[in-house]
N, C-alpha and C. Protein backbone atom coordinates (compact mmCIF):
# COMPACT_ATOMS: atom_id res chain seq x y z
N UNK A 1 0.82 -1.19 0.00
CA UNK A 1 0.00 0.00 0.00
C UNK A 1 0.86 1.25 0.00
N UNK A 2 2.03 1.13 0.54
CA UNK A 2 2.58 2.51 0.80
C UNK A 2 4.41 1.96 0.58
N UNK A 3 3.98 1.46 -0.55
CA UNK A 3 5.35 0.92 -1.47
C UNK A 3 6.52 2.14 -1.82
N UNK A 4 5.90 2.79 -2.35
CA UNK A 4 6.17 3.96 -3.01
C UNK A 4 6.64 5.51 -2.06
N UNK A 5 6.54 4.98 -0.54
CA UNK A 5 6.70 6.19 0.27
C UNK A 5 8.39 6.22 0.70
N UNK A 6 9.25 7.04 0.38
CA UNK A 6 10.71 7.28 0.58
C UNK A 6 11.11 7.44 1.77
N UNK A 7 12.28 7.65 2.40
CA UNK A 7 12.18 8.02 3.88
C UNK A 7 12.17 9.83 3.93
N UNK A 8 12.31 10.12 3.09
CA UNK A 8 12.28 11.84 3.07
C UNK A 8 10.54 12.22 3.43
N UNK A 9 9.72 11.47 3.13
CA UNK A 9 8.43 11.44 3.06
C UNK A 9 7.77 10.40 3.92
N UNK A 10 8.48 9.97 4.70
CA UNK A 10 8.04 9.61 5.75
C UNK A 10 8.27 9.92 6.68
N UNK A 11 9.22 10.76 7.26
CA UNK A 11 9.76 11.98 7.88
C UNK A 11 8.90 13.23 8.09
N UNK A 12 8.36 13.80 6.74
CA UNK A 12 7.80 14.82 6.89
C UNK A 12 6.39 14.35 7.37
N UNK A 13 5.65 12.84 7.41
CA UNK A 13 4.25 12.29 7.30
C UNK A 13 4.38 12.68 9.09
N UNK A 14 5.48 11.96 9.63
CA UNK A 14 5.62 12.03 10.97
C UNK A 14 5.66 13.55 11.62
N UNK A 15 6.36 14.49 10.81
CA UNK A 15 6.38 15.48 11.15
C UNK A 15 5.14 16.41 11.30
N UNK A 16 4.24 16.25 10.38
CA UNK A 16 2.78 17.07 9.67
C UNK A 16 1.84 16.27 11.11
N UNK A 17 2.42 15.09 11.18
CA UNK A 17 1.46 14.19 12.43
C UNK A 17 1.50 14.83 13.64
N UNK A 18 3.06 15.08 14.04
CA UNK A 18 3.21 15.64 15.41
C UNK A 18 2.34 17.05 15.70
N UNK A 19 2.45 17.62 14.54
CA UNK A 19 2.24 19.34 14.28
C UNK A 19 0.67 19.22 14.52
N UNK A 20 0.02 18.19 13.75
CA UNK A 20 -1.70 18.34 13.88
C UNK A 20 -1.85 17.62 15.00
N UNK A 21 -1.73 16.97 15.33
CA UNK A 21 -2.05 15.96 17.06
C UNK A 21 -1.56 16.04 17.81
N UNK A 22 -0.61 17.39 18.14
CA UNK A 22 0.64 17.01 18.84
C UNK A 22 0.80 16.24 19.88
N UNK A 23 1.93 16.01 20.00
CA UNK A 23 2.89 14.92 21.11
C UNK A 23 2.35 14.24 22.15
N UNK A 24 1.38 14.82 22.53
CA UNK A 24 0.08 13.92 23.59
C UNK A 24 -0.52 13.00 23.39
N UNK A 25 -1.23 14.03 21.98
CA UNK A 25 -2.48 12.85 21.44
C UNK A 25 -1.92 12.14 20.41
N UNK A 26 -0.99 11.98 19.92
CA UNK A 26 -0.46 11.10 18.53
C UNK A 26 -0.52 9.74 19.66
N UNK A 27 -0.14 9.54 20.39
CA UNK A 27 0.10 8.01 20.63
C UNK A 27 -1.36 7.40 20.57
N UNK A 28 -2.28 8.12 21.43
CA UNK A 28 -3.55 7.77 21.50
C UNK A 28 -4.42 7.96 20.19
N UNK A 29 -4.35 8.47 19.32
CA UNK A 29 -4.55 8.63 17.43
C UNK A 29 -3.98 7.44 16.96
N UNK A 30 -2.46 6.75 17.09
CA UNK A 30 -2.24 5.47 16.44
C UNK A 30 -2.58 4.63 17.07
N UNK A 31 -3.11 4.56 18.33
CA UNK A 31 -3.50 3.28 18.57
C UNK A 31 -5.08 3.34 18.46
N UNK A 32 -5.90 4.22 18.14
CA UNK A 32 -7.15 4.32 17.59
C UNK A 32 -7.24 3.95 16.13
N UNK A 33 -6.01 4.68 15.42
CA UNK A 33 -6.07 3.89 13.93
C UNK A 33 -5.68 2.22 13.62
N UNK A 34 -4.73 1.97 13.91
CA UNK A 34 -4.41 0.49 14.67
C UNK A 34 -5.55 -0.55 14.54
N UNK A 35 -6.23 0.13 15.67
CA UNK A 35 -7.28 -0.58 16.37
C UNK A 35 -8.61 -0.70 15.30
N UNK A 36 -8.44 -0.03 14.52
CA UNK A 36 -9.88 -0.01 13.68
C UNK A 36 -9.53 -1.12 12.36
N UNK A 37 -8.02 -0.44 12.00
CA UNK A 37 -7.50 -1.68 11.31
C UNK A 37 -7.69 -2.75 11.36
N UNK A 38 -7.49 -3.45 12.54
CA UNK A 38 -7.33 -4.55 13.21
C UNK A 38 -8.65 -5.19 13.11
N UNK A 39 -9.87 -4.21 13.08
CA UNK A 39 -11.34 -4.50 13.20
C UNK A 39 -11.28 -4.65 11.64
N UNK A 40 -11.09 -3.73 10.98
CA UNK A 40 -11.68 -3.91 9.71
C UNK A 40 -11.20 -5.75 8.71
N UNK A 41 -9.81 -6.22 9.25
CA UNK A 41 -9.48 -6.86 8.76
C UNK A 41 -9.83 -8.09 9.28
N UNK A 42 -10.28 -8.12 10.88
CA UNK A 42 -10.82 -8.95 11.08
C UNK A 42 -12.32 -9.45 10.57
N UNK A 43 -13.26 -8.27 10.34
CA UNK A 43 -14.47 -8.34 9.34
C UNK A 43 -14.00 -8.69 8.00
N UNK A 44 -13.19 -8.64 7.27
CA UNK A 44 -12.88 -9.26 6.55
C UNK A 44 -12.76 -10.58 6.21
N UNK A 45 -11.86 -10.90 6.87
CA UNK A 45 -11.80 -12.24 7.25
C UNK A 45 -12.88 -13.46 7.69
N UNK A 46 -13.46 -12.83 8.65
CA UNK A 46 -14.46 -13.59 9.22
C UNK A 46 -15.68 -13.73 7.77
N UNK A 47 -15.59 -12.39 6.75
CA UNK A 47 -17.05 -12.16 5.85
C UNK A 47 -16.09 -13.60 4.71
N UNK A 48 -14.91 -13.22 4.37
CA UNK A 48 -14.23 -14.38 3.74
C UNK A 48 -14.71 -16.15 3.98
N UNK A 49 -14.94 -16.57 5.13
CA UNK A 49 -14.78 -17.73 6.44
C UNK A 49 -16.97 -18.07 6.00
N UNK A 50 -17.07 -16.86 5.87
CA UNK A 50 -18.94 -17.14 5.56
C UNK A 50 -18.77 -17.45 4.21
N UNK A 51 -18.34 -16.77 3.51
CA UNK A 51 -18.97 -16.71 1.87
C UNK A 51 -17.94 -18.31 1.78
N UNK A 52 -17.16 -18.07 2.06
CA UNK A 52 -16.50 -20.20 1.73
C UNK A 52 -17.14 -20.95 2.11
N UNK A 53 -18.24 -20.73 3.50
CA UNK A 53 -18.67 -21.72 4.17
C UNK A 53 -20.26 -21.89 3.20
N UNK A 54 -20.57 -20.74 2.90
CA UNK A 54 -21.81 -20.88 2.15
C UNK A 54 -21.63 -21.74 0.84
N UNK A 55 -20.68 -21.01 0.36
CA UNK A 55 -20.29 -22.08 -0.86
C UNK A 55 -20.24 -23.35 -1.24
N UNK A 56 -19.75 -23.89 0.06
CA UNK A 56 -19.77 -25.88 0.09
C UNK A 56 -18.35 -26.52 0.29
N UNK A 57 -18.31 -27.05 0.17
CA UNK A 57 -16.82 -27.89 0.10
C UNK A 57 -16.37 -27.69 -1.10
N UNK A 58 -16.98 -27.83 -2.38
CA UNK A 58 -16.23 -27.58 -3.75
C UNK A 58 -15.72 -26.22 -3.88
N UNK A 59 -15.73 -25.15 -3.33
CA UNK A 59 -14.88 -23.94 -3.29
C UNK A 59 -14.35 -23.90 -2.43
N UNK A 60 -13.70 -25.26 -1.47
CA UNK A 60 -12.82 -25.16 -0.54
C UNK A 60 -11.04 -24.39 -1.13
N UNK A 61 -10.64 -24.47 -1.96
CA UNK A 61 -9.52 -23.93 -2.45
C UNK A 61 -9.46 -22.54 -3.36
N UNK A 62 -11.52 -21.77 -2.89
CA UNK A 62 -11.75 -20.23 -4.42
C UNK A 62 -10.56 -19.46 -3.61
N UNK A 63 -10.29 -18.74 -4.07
CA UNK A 63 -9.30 -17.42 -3.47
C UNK A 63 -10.20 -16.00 -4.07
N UNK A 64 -10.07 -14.98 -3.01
CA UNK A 64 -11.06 -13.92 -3.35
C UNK A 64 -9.89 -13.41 -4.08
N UNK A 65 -8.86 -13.21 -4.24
CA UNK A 65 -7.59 -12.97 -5.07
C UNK A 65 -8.47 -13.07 -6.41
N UNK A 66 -8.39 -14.31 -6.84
CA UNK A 66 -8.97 -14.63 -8.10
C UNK A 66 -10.07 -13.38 -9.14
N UNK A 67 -10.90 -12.99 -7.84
CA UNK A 67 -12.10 -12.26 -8.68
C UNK A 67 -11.36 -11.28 -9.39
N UNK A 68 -9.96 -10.63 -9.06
CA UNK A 68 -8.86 -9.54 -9.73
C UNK A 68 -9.04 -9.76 -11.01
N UNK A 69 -9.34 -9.30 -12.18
CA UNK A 69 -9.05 -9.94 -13.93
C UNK A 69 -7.54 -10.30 -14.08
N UNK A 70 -7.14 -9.33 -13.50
CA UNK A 70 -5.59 -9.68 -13.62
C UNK A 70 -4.41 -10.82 -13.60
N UNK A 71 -5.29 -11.28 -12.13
CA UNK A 71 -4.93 -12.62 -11.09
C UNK A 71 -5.40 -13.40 -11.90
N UNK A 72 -6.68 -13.33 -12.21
CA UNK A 72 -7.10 -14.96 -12.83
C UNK A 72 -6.55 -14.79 -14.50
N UNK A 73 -6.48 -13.74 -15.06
CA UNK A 73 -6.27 -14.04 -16.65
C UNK A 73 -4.18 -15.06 -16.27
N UNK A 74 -3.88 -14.04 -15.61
CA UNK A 74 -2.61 -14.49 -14.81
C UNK A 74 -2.43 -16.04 -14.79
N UNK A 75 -3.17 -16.17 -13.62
CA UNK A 75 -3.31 -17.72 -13.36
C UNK A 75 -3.84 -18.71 -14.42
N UNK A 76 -4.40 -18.55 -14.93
CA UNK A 76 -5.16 -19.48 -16.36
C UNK A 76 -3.90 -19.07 -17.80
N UNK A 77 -3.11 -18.17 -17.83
CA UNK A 77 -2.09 -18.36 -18.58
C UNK A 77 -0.98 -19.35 -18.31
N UNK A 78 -0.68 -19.18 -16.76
CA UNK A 78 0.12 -20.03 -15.99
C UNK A 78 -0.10 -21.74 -15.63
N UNK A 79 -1.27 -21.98 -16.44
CA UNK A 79 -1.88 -23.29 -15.80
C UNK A 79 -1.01 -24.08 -17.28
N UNK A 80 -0.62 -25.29 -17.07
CA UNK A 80 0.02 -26.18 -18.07
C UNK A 80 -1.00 -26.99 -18.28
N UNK A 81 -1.93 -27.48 -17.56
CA UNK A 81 -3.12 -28.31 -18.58
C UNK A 81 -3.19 -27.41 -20.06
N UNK A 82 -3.65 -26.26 -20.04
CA UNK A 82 -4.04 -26.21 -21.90
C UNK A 82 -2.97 -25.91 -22.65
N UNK A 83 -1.49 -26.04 -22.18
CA UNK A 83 -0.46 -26.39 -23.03
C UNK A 83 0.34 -25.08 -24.03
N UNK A 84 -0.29 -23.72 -23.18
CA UNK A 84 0.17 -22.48 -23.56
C UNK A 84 1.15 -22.73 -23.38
N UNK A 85 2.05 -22.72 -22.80
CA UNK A 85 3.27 -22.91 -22.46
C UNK A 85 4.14 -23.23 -23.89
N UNK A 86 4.01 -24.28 -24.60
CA UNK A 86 4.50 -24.93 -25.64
C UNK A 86 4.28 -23.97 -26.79
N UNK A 87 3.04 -23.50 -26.56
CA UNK A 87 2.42 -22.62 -28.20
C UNK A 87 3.20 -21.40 -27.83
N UNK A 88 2.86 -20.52 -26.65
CA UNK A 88 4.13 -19.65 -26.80
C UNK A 88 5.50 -19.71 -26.92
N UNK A 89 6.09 -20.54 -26.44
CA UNK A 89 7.37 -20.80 -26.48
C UNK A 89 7.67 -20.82 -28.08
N UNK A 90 6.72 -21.60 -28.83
CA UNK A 90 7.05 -22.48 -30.47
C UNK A 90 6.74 -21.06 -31.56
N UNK A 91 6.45 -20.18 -30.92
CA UNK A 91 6.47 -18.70 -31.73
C UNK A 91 8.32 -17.84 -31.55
N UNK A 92 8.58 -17.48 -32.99
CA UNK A 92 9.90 -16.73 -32.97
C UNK A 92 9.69 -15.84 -32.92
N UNK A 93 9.01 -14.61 -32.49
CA UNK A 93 8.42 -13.32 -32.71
C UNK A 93 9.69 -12.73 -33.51
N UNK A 94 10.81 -12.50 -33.46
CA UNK A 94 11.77 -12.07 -33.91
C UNK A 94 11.72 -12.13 -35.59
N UNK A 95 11.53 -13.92 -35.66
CA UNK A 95 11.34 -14.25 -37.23
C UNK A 95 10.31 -13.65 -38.00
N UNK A 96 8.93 -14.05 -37.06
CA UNK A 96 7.48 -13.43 -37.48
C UNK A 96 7.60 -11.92 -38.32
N UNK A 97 8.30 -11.18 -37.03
CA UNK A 97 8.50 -9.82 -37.45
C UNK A 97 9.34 -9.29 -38.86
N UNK A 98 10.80 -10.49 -38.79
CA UNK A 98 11.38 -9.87 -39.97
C UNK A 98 10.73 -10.31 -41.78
N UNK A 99 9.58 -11.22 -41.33
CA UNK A 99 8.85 -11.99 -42.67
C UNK A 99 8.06 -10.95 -42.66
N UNK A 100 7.04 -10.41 -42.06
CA UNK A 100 6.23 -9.49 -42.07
C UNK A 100 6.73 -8.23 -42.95
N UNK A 101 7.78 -7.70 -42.00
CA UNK A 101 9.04 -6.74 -42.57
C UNK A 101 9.09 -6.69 -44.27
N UNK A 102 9.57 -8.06 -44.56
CA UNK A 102 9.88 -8.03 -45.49
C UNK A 102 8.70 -8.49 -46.93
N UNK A 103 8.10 -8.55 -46.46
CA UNK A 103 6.33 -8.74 -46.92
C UNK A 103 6.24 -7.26 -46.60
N UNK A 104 6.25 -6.62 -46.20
CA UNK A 104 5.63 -5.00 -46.23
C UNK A 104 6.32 -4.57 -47.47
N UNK A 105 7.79 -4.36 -47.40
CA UNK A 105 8.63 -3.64 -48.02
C UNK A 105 8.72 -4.81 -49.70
N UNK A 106 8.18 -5.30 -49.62
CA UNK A 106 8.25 -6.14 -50.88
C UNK A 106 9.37 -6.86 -51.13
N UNK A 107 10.29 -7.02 -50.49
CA UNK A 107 11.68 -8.82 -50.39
C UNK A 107 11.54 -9.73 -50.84
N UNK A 108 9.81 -10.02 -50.69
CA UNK A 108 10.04 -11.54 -50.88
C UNK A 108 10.62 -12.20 -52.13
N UNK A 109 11.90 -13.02 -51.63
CA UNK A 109 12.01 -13.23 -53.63
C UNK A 109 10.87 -14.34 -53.92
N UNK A 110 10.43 -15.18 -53.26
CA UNK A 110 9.54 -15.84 -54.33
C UNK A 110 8.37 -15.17 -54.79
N UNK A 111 7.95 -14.97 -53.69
CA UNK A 111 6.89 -13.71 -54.88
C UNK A 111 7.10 -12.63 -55.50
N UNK A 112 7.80 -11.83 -55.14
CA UNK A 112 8.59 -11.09 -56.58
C UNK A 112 8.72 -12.03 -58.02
N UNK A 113 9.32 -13.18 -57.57
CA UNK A 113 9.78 -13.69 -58.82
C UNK A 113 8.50 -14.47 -59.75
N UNK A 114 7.83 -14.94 -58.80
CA UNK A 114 6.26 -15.01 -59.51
C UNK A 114 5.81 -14.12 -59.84
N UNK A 115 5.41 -13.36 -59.77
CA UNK A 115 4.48 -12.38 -59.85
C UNK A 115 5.29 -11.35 -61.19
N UNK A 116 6.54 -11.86 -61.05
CA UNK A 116 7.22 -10.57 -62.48
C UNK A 116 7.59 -11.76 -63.44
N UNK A 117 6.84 -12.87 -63.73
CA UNK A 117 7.45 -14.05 -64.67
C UNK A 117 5.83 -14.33 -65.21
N UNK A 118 4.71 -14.43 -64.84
CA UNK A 118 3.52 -14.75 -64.95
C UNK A 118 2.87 -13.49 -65.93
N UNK A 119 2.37 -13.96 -66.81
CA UNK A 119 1.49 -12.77 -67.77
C UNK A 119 -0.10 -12.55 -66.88
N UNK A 120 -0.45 -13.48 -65.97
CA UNK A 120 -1.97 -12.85 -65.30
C UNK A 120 -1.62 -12.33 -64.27
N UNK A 121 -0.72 -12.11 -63.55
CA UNK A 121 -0.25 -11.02 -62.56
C UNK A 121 0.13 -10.02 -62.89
N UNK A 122 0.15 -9.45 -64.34
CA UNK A 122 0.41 -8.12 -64.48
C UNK A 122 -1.65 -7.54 -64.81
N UNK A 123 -2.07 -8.72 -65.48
CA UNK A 123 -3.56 -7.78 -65.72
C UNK A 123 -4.95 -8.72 -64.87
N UNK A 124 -5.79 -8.58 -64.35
CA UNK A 124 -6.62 -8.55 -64.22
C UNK A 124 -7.91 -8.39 -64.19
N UNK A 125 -8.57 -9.54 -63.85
CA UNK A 125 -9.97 -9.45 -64.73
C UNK A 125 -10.85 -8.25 -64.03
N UNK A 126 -11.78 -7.45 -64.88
CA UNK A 126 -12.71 -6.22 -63.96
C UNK A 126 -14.01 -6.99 -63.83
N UNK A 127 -14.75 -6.11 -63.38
CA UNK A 127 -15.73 -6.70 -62.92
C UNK A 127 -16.79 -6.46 -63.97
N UNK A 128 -16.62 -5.86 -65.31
CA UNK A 128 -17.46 -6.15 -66.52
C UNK A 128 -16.89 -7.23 -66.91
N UNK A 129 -15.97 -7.94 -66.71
CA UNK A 129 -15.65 -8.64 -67.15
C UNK A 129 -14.23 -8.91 -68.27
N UNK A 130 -14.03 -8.01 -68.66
CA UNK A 130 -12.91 -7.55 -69.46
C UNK A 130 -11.33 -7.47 -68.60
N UNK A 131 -10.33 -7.36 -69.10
CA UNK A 131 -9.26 -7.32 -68.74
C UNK A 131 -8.53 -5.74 -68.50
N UNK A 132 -7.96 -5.55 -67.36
CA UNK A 132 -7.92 -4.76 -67.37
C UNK A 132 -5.85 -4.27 -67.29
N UNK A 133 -4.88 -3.92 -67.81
CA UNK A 133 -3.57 -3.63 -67.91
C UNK A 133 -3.64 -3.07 -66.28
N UNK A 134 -2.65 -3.89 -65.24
CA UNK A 134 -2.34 -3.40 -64.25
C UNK A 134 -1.10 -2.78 -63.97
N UNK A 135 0.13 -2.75 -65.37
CA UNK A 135 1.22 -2.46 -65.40
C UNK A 135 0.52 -0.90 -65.38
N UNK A 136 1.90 0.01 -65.05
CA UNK A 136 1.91 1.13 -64.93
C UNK A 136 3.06 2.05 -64.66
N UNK A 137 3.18 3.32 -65.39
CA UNK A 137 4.59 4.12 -65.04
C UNK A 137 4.45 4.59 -63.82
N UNK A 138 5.53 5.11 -63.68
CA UNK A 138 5.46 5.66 -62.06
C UNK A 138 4.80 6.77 -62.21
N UNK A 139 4.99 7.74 -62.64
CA UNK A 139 4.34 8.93 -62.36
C UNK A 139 2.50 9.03 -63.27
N UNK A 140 1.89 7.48 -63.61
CA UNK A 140 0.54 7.37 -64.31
C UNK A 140 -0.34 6.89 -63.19
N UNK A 141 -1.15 7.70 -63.42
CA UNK A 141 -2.33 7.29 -62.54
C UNK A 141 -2.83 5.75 -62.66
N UNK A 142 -3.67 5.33 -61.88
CA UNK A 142 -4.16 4.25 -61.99
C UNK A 142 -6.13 4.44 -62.80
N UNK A 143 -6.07 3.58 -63.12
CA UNK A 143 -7.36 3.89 -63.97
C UNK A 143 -8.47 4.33 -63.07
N UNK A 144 -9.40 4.86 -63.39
CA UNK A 144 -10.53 5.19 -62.69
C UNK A 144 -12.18 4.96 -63.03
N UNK A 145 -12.80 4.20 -61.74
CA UNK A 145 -13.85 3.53 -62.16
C UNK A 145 -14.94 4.30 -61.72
N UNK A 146 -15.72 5.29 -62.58
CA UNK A 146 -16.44 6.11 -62.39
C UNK A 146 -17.91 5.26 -61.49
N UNK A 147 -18.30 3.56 -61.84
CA UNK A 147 -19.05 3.16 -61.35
C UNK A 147 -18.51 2.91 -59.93
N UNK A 148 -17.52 2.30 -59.50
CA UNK A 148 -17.36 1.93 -58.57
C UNK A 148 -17.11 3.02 -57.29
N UNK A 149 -17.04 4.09 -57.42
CA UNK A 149 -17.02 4.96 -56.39
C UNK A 149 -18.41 5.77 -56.20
């Protein structure tokens, strides 16, 4: 809960404490906070001890942990019955990425080399039916289909 508190700032917490409660009443203030603690966690506990007992014996091992999304997506990644373990491991993300890569940027030699050796990969059929020239200069527009837009 108070992971994150430095000793520079816990210094001044003590200090701001003395200043508002001073030196009398601070002892009798932490052991009032303490004490409520102590209550609250014991209601806890005890409300924990009902809702298991209501439950039955087959949620003898639920953990209120669990209801977290976190905890349980957590735990059900971590479980080796459904064999995640293996399927992630059997991924190269590294490889994935540089095929992708090179599928973006156009590398691939086998399809390069198909695709520039084949006479129906340069034209394509339209949807009247006719053929349509998909070669093109660089600086030529591509044709334009007044129906289709």
């Amino acid at each position: 809960m108070f992971n994150d508190i430095g000793p520079l700032e816990l210094v001044t917490l003590i200090v701001l404490a003395v200043l508002v409660f001073g030196p009398d009443k601070l002892p009798k203030v932490i052991q009032d906070v303490t004490r409520t603690i102590r209550k609250i966690r014991d209601f806890s506990e005890s409300a924990k001890q009902d809702i298991r007992q209501e439950l039955g014996p087959e949620f003898k091992d639920f953990e209120f942990e669990d209801l977290n999304p976190k905890t349980f997506i957590r735990k059900q990644l971590d479980n080796d019955e459904l064999g995640l373990k293996e399927i992630r491991n059997g991924f190269d993300l590294k490889k994935e990425m540089a095929e992708v890569t090179d599928a973006v940027q156009g590398r691939d030699s086998d399809s390069s080399s198909a695709s520039g050796s084949s006479p129906a990969a340069s034209s394509s059929s339209s949807p009247a039916g006719g053929k349509v020239d998909m070669t093109k200069k660089p600086d030529e527009r591509p044709p334009f289909d007044a129906d289709a837009t």
